[in-house]
N, C-alpha and C. Protein backbone atom coordinates (compact mmCIF):
# COMPACT_ATOMS: atom_id res chain seq x y z
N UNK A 1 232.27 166.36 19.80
CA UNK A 1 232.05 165.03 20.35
C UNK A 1 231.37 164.17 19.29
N UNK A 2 231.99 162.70 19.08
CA UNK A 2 231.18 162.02 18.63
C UNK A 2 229.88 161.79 18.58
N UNK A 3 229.68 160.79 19.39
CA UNK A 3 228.24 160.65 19.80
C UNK A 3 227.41 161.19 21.18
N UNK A 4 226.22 161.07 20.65
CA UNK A 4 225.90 161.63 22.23
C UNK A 4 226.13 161.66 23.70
N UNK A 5 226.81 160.26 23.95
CA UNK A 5 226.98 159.63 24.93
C UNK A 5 228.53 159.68 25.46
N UNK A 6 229.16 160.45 24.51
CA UNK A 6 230.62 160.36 24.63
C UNK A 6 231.16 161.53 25.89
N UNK A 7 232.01 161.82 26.60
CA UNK A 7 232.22 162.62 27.76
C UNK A 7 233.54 163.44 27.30
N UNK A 8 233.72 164.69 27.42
CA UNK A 8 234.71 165.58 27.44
C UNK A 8 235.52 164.84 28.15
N UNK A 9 236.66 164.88 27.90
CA UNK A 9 237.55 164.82 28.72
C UNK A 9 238.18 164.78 30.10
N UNK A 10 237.68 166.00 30.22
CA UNK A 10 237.72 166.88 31.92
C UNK A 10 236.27 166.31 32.59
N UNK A 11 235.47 165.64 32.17
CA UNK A 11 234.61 165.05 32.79
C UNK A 11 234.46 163.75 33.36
N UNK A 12 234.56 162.99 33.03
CA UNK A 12 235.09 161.80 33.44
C UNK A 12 236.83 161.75 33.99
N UNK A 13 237.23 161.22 34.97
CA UNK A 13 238.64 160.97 35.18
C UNK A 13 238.94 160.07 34.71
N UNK A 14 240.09 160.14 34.21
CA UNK A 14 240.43 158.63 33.56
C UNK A 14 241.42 158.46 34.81
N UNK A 15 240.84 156.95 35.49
CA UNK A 15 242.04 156.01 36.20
C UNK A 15 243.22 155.65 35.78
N UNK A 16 243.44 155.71 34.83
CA UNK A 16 244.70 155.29 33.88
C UNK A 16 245.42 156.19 33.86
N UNK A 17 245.34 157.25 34.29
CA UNK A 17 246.39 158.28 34.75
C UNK A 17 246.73 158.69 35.85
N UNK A 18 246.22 157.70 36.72
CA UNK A 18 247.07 158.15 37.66
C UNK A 18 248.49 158.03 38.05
N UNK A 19 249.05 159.71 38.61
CA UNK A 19 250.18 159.62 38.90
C UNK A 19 250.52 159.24 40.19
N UNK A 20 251.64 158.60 40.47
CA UNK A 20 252.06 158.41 41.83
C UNK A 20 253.43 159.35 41.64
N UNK A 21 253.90 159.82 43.24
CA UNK A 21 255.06 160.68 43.15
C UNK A 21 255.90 159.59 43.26
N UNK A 22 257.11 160.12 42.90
CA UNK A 22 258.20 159.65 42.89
C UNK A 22 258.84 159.33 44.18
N UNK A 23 259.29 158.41 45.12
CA UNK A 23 259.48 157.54 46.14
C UNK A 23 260.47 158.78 46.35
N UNK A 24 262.03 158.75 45.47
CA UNK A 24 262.67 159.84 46.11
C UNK A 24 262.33 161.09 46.53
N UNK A 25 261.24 161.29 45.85
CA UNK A 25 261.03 163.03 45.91
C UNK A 25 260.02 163.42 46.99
N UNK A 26 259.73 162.47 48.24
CA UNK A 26 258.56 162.53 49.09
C UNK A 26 259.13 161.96 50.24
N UNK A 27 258.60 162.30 51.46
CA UNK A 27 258.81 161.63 52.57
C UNK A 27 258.26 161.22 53.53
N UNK A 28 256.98 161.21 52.69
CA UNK A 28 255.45 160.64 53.35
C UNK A 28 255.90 159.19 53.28
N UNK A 29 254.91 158.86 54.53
CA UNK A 29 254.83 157.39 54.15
C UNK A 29 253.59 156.79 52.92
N UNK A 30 253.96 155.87 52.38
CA UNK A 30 252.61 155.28 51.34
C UNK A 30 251.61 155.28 52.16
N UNK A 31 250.56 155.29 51.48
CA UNK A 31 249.31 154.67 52.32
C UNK A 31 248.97 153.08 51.55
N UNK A 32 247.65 153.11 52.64
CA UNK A 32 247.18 151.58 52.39
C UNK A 32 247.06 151.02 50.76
N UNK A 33 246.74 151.95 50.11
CA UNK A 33 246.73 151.30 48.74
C UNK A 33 247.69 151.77 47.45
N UNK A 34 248.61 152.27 48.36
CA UNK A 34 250.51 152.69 47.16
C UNK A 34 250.42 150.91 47.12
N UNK A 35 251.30 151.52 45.72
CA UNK A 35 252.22 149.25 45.81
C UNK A 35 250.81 148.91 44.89
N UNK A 36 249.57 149.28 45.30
CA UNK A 36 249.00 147.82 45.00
C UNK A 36 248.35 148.39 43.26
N UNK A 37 248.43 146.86 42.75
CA UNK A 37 247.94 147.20 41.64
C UNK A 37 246.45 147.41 41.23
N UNK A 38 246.11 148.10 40.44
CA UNK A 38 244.54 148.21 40.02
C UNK A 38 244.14 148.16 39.46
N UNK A 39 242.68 147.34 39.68
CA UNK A 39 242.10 146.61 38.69
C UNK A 39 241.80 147.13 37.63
N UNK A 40 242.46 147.00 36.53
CA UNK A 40 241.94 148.06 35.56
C UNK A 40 241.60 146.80 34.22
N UNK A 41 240.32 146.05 34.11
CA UNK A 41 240.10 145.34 32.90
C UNK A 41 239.07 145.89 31.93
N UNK A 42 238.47 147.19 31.62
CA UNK A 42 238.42 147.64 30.83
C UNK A 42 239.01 148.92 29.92
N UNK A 43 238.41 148.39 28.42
CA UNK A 43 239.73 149.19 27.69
C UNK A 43 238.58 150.58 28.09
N UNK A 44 240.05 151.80 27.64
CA UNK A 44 239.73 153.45 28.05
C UNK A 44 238.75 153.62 26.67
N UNK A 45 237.95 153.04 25.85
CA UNK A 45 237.10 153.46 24.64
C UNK A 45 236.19 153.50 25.31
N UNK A 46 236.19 152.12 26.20
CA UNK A 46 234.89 151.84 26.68
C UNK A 46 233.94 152.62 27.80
N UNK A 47 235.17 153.70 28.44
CA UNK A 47 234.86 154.60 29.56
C UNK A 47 232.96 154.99 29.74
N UNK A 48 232.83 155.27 28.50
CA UNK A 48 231.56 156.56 29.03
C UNK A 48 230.28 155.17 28.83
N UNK A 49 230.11 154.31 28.45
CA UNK A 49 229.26 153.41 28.84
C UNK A 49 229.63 152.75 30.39
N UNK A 50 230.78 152.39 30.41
CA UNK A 50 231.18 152.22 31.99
C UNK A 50 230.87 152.95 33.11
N UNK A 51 230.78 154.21 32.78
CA UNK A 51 230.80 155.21 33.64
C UNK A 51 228.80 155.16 33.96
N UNK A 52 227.93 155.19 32.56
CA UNK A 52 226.71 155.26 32.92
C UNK A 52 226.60 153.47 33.81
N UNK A 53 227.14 152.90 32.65
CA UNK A 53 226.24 151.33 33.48
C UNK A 53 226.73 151.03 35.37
N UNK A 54 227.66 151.37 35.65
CA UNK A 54 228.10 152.28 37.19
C UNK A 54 227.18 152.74 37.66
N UNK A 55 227.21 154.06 37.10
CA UNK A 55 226.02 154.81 37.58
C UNK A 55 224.67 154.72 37.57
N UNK A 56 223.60 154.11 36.23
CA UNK A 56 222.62 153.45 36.54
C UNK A 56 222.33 152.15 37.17
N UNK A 57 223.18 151.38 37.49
CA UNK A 57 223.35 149.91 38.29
C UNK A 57 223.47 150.65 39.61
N UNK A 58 224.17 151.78 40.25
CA UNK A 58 224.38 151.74 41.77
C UNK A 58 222.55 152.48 42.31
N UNK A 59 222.25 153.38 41.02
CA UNK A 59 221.29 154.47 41.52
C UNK A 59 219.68 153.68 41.37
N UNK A 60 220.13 152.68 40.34
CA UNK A 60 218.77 151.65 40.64
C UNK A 60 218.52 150.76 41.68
N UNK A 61 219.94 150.28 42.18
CA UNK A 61 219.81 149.17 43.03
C UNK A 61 219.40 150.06 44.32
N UNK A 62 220.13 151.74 44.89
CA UNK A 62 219.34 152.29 45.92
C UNK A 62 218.19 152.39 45.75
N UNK A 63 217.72 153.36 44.79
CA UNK A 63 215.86 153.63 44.55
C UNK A 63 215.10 152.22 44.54
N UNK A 64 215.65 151.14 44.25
CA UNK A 64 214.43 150.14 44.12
C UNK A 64 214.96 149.24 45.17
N UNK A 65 215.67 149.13 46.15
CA UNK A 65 215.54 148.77 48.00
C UNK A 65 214.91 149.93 48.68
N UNK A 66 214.75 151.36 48.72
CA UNK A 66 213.62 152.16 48.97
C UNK A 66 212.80 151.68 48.65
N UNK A 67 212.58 151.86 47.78
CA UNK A 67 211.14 151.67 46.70
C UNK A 67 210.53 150.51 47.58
N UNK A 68 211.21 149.20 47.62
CA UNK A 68 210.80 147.65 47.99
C UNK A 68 210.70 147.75 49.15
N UNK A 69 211.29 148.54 50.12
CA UNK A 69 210.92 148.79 51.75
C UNK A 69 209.75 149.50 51.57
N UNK A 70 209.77 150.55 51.49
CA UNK A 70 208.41 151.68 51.51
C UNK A 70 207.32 150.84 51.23
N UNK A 71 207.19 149.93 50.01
CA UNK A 71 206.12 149.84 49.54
C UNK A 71 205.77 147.81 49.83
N UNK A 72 206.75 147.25 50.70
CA UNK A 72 206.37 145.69 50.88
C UNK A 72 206.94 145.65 51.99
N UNK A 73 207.88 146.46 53.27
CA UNK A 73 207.94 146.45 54.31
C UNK A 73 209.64 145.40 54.20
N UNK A 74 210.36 145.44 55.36
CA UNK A 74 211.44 144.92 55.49
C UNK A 74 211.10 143.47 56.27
N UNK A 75 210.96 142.29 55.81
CA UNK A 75 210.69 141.04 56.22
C UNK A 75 211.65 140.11 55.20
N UNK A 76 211.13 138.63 55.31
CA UNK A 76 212.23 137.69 55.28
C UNK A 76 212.09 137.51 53.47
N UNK A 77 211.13 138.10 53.07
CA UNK A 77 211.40 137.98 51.24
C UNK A 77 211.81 139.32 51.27
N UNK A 78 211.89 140.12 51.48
CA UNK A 78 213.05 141.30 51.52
C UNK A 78 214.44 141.48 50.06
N UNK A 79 215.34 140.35 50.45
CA UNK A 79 216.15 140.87 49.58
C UNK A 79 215.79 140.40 48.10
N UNK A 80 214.60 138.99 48.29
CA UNK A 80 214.33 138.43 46.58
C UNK A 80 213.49 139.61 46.10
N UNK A 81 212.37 139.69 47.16
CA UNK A 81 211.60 141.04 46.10
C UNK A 81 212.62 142.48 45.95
N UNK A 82 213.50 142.93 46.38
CA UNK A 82 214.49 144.00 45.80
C UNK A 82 214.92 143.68 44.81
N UNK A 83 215.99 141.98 44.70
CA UNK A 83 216.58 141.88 43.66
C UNK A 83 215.70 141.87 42.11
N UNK A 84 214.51 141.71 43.04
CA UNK A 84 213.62 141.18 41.45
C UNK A 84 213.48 142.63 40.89
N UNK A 85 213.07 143.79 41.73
CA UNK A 85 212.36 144.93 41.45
C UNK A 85 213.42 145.58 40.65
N UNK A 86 215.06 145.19 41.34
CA UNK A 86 216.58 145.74 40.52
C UNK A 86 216.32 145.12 39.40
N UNK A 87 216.54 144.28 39.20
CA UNK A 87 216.16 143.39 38.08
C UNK A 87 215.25 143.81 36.85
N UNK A 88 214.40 144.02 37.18
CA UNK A 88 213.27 144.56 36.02
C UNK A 88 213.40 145.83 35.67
N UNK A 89 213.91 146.46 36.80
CA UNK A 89 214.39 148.32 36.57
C UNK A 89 215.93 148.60 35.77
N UNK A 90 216.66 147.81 35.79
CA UNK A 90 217.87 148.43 35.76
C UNK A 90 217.95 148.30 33.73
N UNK A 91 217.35 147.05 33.43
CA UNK A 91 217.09 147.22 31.73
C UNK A 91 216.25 148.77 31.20
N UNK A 92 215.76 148.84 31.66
CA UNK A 92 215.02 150.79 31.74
C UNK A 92 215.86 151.64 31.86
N UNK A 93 216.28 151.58 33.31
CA UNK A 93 217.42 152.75 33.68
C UNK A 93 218.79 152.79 32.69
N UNK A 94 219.54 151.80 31.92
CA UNK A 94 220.73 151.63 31.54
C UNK A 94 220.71 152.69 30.24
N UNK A 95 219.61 152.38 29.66
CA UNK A 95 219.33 153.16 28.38
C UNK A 95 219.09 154.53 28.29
N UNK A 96 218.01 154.69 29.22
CA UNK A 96 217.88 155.99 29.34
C UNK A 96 218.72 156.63 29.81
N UNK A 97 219.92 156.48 30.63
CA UNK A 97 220.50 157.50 31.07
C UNK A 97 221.44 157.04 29.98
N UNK A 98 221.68 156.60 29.25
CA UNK A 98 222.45 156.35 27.57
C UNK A 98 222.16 157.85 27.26
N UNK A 99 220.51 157.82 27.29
CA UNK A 99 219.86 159.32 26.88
C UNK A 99 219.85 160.52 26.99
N UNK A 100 219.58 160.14 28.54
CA UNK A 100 219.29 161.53 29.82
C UNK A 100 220.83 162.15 29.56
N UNK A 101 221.51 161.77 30.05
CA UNK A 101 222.85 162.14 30.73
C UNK A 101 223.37 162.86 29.87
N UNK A 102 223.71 162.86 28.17
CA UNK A 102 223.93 164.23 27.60
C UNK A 102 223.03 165.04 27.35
N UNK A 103 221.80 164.83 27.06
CA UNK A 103 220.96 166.37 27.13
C UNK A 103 221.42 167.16 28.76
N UNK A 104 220.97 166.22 29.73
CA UNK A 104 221.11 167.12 31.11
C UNK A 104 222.36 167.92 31.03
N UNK A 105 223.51 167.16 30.41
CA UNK A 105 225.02 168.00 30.37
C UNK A 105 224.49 169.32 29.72
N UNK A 106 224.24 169.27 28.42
CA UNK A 106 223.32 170.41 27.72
C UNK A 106 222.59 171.24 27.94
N UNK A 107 221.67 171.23 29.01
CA UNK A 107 221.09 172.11 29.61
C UNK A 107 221.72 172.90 31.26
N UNK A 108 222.95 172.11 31.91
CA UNK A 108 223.40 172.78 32.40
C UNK A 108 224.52 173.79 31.95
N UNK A 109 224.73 173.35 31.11
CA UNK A 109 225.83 174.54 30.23
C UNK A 109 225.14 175.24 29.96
N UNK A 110 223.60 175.57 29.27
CA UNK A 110 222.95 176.18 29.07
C UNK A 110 222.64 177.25 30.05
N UNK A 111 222.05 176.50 31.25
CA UNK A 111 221.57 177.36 32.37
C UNK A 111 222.65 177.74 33.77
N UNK A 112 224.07 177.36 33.80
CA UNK A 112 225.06 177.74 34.61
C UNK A 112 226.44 178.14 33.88
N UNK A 113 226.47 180.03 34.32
CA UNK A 113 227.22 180.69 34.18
C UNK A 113 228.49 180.58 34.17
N UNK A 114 229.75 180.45 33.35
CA UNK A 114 230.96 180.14 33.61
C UNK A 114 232.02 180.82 34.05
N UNK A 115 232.40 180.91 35.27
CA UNK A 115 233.10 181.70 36.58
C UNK A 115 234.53 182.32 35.45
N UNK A 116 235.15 183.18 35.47
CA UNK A 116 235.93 184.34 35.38
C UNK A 116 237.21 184.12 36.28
N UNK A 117 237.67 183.22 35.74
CA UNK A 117 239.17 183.13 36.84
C UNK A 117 239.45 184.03 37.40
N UNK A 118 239.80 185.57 36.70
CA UNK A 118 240.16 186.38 36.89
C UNK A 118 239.26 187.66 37.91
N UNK A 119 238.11 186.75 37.54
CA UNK A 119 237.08 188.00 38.90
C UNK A 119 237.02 187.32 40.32
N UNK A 120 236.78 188.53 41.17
CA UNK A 120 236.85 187.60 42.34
C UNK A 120 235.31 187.37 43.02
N UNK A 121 235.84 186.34 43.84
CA UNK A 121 234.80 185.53 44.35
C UNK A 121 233.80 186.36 45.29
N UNK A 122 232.52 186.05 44.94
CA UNK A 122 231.31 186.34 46.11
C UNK A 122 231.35 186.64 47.52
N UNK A 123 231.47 187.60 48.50
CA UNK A 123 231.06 186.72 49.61
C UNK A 123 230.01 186.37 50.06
N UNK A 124 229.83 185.73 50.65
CA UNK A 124 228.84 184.65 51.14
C UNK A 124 228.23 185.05 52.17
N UNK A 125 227.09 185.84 52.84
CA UNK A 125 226.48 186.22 53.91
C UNK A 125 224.78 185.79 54.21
């Protein structure tokens, strides 16, 4: 891998591949979102910053509306003091998980065993 921040392959999905079956070869009906096109306006380089700024933008904006309930109560400045608290947190969060997110990959490879196609499975009691 390039840089630290960059994602295997098999880790990230790339949207850009998705397949649809072939109309003749099925006899399902489509669902609600066959046909439609998707939004796809960033380029596939850009994936693994996309993927964190996603992920630190959704996981800040929950923890800091907790955070802003728990600690100033749910009343009528409510959503300005969240947005403010998102606001000041999410320049913190963006970077660090720039950071976090491949060491943590690193230490779970480290510390979880890789399953044996060929052995069989546990049971569970």
């Amino acid at each position: 891998m390039g840089s630290p921040t960059e994602l295997a392959p098999d880790q990230v999905p790339d949207p850009g591949r998705h397949h649809s079956p072939d109309p003749a070869e099925t006899t399902e009906t489509p669902g609600p979102s066959e046909g439609r096109r998707r939004l796809q306006v960033v380029p596939a380089r850009w994936s693994t910053i996309t993927f964190v700024l996603l992920l630190s933008g959704l996981m800040t904006l929950i923890v800091s509306g907790i955070s802003t309930a728990r600690n100033l109560g749910v009343d009528d400045g409510f959503v300005g003091d969240w947005l403010s608290a998102f606001a000041s947190s999410w320049p913190v969060t963006f970077p660090t998980a720039l950071v976090v997110i491949p060491l943590v990959r690193r230490i779970v490879a480290a510390v979880v065993v890789p399953v044996d196609p060929a052995s069989p499975r546990p049971e569970r009691g």
